[in-house]
Protein backbone atom coordinates (compact mmCIF):
# COMPACT_ATOMS: atom_id res chain seq x y z
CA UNK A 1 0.00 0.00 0.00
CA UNK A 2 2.53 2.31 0.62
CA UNK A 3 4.34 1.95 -2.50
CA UNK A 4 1.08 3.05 -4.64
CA UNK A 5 0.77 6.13 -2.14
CA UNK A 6 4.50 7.16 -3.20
CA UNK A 7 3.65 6.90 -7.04
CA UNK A 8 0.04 8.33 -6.62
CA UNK A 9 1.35 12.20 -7.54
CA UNK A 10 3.19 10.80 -10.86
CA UNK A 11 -0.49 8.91 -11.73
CA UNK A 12 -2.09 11.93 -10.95
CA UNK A 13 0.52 14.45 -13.10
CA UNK A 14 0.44 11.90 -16.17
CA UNK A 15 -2.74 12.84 -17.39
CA UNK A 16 -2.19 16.84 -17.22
CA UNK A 17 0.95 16.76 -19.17
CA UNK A 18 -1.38 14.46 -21.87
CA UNK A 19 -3.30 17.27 -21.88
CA UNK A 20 -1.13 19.62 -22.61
CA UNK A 21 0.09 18.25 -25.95
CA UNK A 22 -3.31 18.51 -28.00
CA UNK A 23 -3.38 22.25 -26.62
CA UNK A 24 -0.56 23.65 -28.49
CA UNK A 25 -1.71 21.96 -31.55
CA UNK A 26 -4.90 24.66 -31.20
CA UNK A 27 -2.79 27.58 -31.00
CA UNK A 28 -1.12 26.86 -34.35
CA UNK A 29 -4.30 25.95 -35.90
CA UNK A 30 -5.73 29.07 -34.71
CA UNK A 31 -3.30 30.99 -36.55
CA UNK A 32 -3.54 29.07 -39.40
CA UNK A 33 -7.44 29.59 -39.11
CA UNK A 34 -6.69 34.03 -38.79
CA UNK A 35 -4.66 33.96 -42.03
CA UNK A 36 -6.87 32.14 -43.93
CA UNK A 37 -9.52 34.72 -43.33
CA UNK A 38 -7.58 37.26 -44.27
CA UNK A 39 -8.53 38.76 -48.21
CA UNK A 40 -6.56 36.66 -50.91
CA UNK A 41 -4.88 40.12 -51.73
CA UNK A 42 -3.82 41.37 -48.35
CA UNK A 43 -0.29 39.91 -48.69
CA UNK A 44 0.07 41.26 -51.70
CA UNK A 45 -0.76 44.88 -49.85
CA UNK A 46 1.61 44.36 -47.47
CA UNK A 47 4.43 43.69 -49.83
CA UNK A 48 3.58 46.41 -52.43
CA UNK A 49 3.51 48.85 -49.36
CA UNK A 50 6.98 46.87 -47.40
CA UNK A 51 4.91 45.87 -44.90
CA UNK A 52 5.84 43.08 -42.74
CA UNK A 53 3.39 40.18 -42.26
CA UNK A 54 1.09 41.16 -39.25
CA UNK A 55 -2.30 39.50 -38.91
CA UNK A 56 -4.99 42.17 -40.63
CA UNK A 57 -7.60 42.10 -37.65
CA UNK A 58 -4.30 43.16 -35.45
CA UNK A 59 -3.07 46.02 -37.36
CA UNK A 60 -3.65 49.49 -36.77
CA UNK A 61 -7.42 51.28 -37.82
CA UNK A 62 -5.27 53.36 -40.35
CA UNK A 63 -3.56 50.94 -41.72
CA UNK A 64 -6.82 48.95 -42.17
CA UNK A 65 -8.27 51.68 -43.79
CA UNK A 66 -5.54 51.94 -45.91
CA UNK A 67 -5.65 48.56 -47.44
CA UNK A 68 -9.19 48.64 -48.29
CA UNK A 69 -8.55 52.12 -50.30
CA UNK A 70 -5.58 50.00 -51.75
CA UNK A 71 -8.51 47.25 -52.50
CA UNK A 72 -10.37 49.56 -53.96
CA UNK A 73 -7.91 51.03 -56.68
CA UNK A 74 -6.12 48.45 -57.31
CA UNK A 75 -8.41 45.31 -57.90
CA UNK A 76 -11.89 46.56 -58.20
């Protein structure tokens, strides 16, 4: 009995470092999942203007507003 009372803290941390493995796979879906939303020709924004790649939704409300005027004169 008291050897399974000595291991019971390394049966008890097994199954939180498990679930910690699936978890970081989320985070890099979820970015994968932001840049796919972003418009097909936002990249191309960013490099016509030498712009470094920043998620859209996190840029600045000027430079948001700038892309769509960009949008608008050069692909619509």
């Amino acid at each position: 009995m008291r050897i399974w009372l000595r291991k019971l803290p390394l049966f008890a941390l097994a199954p939180m470092l498990a679930a910690s493995i699936p978890m970081t796979g989320c985070r890099t879906q979820n970015t994968t999942i932001n840049s796919q939303q972003e418009p097909p020709d936002y990249r191309q924004w960013e490099h016509d203007t030498n712009r470094p790649h920043v998620d859209l939704d996190k840029r600045s409300q000027a430079d948001q507003n700038e892309f769509q005027e960009w949008q608008r004169t050069h692909h619509h």
